[in-house]
C-alpha atoms as a PDB file:
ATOM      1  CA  UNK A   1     -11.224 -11.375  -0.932  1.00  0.00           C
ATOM      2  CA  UNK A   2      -8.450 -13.876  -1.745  1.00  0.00           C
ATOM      3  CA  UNK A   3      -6.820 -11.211  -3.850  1.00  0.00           C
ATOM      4  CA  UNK A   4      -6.936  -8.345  -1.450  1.00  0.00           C
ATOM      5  CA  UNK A   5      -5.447 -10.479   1.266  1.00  0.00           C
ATOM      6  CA  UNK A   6      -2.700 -10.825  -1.060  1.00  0.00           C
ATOM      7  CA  UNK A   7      -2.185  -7.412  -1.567  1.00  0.00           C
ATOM      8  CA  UNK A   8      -2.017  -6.870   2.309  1.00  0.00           C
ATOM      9  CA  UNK A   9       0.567  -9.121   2.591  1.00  0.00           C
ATOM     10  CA  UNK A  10       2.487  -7.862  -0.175  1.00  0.00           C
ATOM     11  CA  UNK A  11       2.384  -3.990   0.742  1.00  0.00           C
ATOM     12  CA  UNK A  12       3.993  -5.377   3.953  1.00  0.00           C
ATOM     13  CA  UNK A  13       7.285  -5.155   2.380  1.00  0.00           C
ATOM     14  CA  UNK A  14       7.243  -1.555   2.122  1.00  0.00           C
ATOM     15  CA  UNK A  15       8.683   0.265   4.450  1.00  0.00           C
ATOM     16  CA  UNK A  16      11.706   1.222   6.221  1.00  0.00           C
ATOM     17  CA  UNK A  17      13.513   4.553   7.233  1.00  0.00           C
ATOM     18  CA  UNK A  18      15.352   4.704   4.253  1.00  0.00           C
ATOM     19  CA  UNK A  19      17.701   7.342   2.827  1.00  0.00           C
ATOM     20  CA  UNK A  20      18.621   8.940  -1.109  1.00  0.00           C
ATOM     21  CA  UNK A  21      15.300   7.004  -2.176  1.00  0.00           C
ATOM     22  CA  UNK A  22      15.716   8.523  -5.418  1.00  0.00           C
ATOM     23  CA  UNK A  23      19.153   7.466  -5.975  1.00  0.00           C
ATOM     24  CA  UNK A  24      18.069   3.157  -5.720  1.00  0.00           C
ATOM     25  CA  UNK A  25      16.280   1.233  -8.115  1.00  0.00           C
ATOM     26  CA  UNK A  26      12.297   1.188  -6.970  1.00  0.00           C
ATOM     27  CA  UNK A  27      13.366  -2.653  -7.507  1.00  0.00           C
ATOM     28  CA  UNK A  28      16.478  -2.300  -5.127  1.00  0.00           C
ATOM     29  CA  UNK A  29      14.293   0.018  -3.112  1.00  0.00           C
ATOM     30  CA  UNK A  30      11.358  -2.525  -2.013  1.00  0.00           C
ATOM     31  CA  UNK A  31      13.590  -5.087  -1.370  1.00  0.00           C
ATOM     32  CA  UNK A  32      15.485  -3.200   1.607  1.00  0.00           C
ATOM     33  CA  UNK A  33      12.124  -1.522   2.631  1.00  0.00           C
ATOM     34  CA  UNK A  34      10.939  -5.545   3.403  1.00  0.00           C
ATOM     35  CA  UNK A  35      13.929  -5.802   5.641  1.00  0.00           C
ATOM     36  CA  UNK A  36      13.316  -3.339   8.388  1.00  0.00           C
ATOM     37  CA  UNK A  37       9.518  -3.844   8.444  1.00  0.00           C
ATOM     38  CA  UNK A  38       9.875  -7.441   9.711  1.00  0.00           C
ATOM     39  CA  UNK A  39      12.590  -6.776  11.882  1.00  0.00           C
ATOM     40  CA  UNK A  40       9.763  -4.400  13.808  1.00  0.00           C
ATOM     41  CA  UNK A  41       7.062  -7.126  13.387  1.00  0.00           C
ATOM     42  CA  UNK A  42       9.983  -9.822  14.195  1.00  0.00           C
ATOM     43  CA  UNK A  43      10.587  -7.481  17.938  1.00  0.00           C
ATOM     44  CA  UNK A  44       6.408  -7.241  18.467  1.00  0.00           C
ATOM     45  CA  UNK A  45       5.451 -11.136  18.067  1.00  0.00           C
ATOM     46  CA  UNK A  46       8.570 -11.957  19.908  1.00  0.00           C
ATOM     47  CA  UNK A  47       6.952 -10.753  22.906  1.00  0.00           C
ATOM     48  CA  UNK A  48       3.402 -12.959  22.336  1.00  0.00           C
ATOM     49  CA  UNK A  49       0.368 -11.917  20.396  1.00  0.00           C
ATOM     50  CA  UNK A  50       0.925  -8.817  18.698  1.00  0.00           C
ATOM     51  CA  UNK A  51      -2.233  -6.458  19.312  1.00  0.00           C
ATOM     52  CA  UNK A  52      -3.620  -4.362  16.654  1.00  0.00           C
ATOM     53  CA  UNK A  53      -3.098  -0.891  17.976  1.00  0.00           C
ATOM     54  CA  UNK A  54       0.929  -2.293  18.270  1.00  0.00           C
ATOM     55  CA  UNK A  55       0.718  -2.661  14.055  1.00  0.00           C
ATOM     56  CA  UNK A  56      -0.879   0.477  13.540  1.00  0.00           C
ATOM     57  CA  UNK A  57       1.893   1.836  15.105  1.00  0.00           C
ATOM     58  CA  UNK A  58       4.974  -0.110  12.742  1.00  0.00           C
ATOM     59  CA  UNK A  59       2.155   0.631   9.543  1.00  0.00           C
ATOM     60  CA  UNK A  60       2.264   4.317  10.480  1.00  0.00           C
ATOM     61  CA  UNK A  61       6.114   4.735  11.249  1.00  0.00           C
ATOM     62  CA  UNK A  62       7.236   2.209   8.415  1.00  0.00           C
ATOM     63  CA  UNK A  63       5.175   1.968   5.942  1.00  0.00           C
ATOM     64  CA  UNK A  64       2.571   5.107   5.038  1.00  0.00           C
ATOM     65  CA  UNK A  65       5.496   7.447   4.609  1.00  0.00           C
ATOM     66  CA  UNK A  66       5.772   5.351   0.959  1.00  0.00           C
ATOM     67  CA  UNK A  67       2.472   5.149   0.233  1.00  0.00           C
ATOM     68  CA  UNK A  68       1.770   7.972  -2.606  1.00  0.00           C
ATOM     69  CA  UNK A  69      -1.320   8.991  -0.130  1.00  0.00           C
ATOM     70  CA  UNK A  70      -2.671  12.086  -2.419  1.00  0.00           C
ATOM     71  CA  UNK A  71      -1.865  10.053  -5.530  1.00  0.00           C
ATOM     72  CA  UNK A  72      -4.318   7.133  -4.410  1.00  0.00           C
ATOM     73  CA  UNK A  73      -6.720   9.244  -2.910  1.00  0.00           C
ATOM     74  CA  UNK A  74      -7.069  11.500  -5.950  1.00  0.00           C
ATOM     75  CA  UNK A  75      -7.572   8.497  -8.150  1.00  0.00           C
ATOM     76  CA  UNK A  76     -10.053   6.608  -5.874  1.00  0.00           C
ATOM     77  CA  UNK A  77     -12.036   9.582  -6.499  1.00  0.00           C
ATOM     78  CA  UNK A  78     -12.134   9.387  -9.951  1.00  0.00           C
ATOM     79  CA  UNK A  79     -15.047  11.446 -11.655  1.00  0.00           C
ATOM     80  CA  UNK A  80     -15.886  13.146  -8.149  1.00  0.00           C
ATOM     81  CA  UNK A  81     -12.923  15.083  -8.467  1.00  0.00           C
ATOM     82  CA  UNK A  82     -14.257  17.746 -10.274  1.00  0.00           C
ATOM     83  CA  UNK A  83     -16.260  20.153  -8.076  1.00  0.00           C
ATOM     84  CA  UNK A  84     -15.123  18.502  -5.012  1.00  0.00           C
ATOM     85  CA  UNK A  85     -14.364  21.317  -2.365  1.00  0.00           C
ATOM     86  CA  UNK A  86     -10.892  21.672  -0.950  1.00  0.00           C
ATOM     87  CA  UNK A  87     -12.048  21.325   2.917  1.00  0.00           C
ATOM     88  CA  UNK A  88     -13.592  17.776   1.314  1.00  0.00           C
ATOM     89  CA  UNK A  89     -10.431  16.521  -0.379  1.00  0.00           C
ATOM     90  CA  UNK A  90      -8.363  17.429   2.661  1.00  0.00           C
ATOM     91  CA  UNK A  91     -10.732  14.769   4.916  1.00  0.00           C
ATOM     92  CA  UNK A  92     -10.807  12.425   1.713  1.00  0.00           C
ATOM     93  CA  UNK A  93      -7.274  11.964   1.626  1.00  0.00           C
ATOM     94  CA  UNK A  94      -6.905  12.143   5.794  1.00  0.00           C
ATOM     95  CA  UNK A  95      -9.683   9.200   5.851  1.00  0.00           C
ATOM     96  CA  UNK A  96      -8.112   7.170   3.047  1.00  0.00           C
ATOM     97  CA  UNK A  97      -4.789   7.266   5.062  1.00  0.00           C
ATOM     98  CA  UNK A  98      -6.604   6.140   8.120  1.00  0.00           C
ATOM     99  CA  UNK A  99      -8.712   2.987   6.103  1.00  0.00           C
ATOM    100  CA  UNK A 100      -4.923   1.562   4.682  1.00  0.00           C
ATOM    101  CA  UNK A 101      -3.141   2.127   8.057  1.00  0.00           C
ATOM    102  CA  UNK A 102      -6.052  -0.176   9.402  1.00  0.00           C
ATOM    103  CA  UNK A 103      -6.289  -2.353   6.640  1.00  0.00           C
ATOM    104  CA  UNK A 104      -2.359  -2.947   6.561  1.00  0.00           C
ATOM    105  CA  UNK A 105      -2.165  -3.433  10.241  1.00  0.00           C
ATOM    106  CA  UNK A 106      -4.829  -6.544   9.994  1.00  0.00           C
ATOM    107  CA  UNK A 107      -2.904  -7.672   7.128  1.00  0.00           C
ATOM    108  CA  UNK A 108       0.369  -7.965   9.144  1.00  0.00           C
ATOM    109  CA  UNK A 109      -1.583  -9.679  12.064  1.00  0.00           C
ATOM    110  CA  UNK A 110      -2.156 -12.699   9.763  1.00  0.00           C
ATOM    111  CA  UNK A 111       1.540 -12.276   8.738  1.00  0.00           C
ATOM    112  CA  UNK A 112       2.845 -16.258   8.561  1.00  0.00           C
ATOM    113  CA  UNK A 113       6.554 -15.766   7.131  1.00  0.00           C
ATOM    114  CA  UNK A 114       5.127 -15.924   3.298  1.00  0.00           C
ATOM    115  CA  UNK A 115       8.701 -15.086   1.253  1.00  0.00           C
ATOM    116  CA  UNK A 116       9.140 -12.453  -1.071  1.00  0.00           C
ATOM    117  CA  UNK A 117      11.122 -12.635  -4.340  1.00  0.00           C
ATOM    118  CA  UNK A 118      11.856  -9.450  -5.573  1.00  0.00           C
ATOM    119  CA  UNK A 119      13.373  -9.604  -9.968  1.00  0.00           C
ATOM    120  CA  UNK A 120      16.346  -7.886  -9.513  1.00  0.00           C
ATOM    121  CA  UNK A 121      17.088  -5.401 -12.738  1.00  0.00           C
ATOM    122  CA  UNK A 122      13.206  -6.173 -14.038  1.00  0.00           C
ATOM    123  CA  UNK A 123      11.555  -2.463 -13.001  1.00  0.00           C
ATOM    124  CA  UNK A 124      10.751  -1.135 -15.918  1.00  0.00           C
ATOM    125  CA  UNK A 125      10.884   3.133 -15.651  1.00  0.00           C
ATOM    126  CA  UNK A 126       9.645   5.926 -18.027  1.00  0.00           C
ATOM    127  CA  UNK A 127      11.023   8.349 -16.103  1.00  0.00           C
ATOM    128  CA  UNK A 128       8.197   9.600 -13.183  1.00  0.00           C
ATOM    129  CA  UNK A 129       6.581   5.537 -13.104  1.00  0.00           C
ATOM    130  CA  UNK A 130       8.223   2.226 -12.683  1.00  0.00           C
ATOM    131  CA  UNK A 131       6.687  -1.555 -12.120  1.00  0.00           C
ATOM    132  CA  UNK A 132       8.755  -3.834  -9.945  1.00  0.00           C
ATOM    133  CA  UNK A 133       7.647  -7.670 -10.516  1.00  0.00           C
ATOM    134  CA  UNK A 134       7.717  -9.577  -7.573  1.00  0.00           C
ATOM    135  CA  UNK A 135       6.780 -13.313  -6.472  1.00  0.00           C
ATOM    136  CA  UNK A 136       5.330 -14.068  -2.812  1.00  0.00           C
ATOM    137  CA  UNK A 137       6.230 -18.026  -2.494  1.00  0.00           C
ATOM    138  CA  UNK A 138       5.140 -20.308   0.599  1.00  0.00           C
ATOM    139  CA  UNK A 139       5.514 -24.002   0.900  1.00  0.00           C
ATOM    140  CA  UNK A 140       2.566 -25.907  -0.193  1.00  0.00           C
ATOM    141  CA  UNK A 141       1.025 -23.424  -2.282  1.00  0.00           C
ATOM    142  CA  UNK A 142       1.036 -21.970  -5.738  1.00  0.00           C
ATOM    143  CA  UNK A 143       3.614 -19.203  -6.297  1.00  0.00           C
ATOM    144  CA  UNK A 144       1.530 -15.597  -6.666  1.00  0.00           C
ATOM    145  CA  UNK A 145       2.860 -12.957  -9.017  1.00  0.00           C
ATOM    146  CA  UNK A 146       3.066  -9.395  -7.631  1.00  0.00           C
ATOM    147  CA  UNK A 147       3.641  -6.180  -9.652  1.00  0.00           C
ATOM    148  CA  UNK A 148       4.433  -3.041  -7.676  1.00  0.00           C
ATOM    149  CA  UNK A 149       3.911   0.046  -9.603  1.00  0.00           C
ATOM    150  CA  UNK A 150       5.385   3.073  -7.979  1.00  0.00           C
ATOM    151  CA  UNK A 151       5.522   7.067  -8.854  1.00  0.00           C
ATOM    152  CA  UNK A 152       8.679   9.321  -8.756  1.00  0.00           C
ATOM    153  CA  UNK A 153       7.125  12.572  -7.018  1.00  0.00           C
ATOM    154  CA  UNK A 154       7.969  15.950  -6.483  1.00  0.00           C
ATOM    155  CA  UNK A 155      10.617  15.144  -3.917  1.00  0.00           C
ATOM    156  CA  UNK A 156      12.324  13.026  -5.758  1.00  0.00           C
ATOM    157  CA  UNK A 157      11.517   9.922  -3.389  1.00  0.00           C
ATOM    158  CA  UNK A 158       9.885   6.390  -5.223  1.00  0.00           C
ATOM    159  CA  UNK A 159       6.651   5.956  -3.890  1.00  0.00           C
ATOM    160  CA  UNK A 160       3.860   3.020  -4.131  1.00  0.00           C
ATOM    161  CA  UNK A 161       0.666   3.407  -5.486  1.00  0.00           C
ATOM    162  CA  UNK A 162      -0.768   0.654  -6.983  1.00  0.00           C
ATOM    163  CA  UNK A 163      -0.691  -3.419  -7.034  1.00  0.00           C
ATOM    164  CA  UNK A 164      -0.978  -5.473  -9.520  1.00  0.00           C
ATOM    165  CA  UNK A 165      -1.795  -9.172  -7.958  1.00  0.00           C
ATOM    166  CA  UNK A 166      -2.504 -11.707 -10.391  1.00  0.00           C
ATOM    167  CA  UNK A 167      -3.332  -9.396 -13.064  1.00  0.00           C
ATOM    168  CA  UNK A 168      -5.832  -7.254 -11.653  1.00  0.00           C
ATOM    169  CA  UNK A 169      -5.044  -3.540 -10.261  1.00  0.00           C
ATOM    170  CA  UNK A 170      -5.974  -3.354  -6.586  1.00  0.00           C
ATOM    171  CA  UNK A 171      -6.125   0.165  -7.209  1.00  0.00           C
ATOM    172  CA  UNK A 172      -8.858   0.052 -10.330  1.00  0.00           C
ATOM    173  CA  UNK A 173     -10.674  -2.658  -8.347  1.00  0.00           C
ATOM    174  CA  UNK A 174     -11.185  -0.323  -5.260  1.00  0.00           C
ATOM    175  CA  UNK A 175     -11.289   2.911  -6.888  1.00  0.00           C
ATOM    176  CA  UNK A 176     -15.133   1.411  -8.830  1.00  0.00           C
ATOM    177  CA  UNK A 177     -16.210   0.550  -5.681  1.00  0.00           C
ATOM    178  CA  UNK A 178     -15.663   3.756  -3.768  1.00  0.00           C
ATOM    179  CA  UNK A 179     -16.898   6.161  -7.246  1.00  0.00           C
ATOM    180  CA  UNK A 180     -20.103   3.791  -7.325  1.00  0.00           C
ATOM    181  CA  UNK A 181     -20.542   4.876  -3.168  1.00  0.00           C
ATOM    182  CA  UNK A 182     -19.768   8.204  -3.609  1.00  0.00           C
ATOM    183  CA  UNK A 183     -22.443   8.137  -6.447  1.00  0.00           C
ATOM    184  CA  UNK A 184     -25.266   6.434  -4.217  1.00  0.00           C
ATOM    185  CA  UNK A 185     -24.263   8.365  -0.674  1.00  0.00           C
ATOM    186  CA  UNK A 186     -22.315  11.522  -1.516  1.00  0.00           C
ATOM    187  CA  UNK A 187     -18.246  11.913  -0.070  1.00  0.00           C
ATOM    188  CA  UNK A 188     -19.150  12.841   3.283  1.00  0.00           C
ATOM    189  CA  UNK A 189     -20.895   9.707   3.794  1.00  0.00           C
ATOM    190  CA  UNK A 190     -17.525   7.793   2.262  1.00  0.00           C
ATOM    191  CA  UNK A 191     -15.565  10.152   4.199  1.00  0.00           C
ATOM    192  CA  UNK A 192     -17.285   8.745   7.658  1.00  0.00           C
ATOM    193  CA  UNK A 193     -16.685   5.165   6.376  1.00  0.00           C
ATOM    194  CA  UNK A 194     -13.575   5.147   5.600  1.00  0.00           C
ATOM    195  CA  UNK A 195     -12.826   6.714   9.174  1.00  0.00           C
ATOM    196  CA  UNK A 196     -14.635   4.471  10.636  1.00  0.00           C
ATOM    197  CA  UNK A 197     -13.418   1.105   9.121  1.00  0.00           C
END
């Protein structure tokens, strides 16, 4: 649990309107995504308690436009990929962008200020995948390393898909979970979960 509420507040600092992706650094990149997001947040808890509906809304403007949606969805299904029908993969991928937009915007509720350290010139890049190590530090508490691993796609744009806190992939971690549930309940069940969460 520790872990994943890590990874919530570390996928905060991604996004931003942000223009010639392609042409930054992913390292360069995730640094000035963090910079817009919390101006947003900075506006909505200036005005008192933030509600949950308000995040959804800075999640879905600022940060799932840089989430590699299809990517993630297609590997959470893992072996159920084969045979799946298209109509099915369409409402996978629709209820797997619902579940992060919720899951982010409860992360950013508990948002505190944590800092982000982003290693300047450390992304490492074979051409269509790069890692970006990052450190979250906060006074009184041991520094957590962060790796952001993020996929060139088809329009050219650096996109996340994967964290890497403490040395375990959120990604793998989540993606045995939902293959085990599809196994016991069948997709359409998963599908309703996921919409529902």
């Amino acid at each position: 649990m520790k872990l994943i509420k890590l990874f919530l507040i570390a996928t905060a600092f991604l996004s931003t309107s942000l223009y010639a992706q392609a042409q930054q650094s992913p390292d360069i990149l995730l640094e000035s995504v963090a910079d817009t997001l919390f101006a947003d947040i900075g506006k909505v808890n200036s005005k008192g308690n933030a509600s949950k509906i308000e995040m959804s809304g800075i999640v879905e403007k600022r940060l799932m436009p840089h989430i590699d949606i299809k990517f993630v969805s297609f590997k959470l299904l893992g072996k159920h990929i084969k045979g799946i029908e298209r109509q099915q993969a369409v409402d996978f991928i629709d209820a797997v962008e619902h579940y992060l937009t919720g899951t982010y915007a409860g992360a950013l509720m508990k948002y505190t200020g944590q800092k982000v350290v982003f290693e300047h010139n450390n992304a490492q890049s074979d051409s269509e995948y790069a890692t970006v190590n990052t450190q979250i530090i906060e006074p009184n508490a041991p520094t957590i390393d962060l790796s952001f691993k993020l996929r060139l796609g088809k329009d050219n744009q650096w996109k996340v898909y994967d964290i890497v806190a403490e040395g375990i992939s959120l990604l793998s971690a989540k993606q045995k979970e939902i293959i085990q549930r599809i196994s016991d309940v069948g997709i359409d069940q998963v599908i309703s979960e996921l919409k529902n969460k």
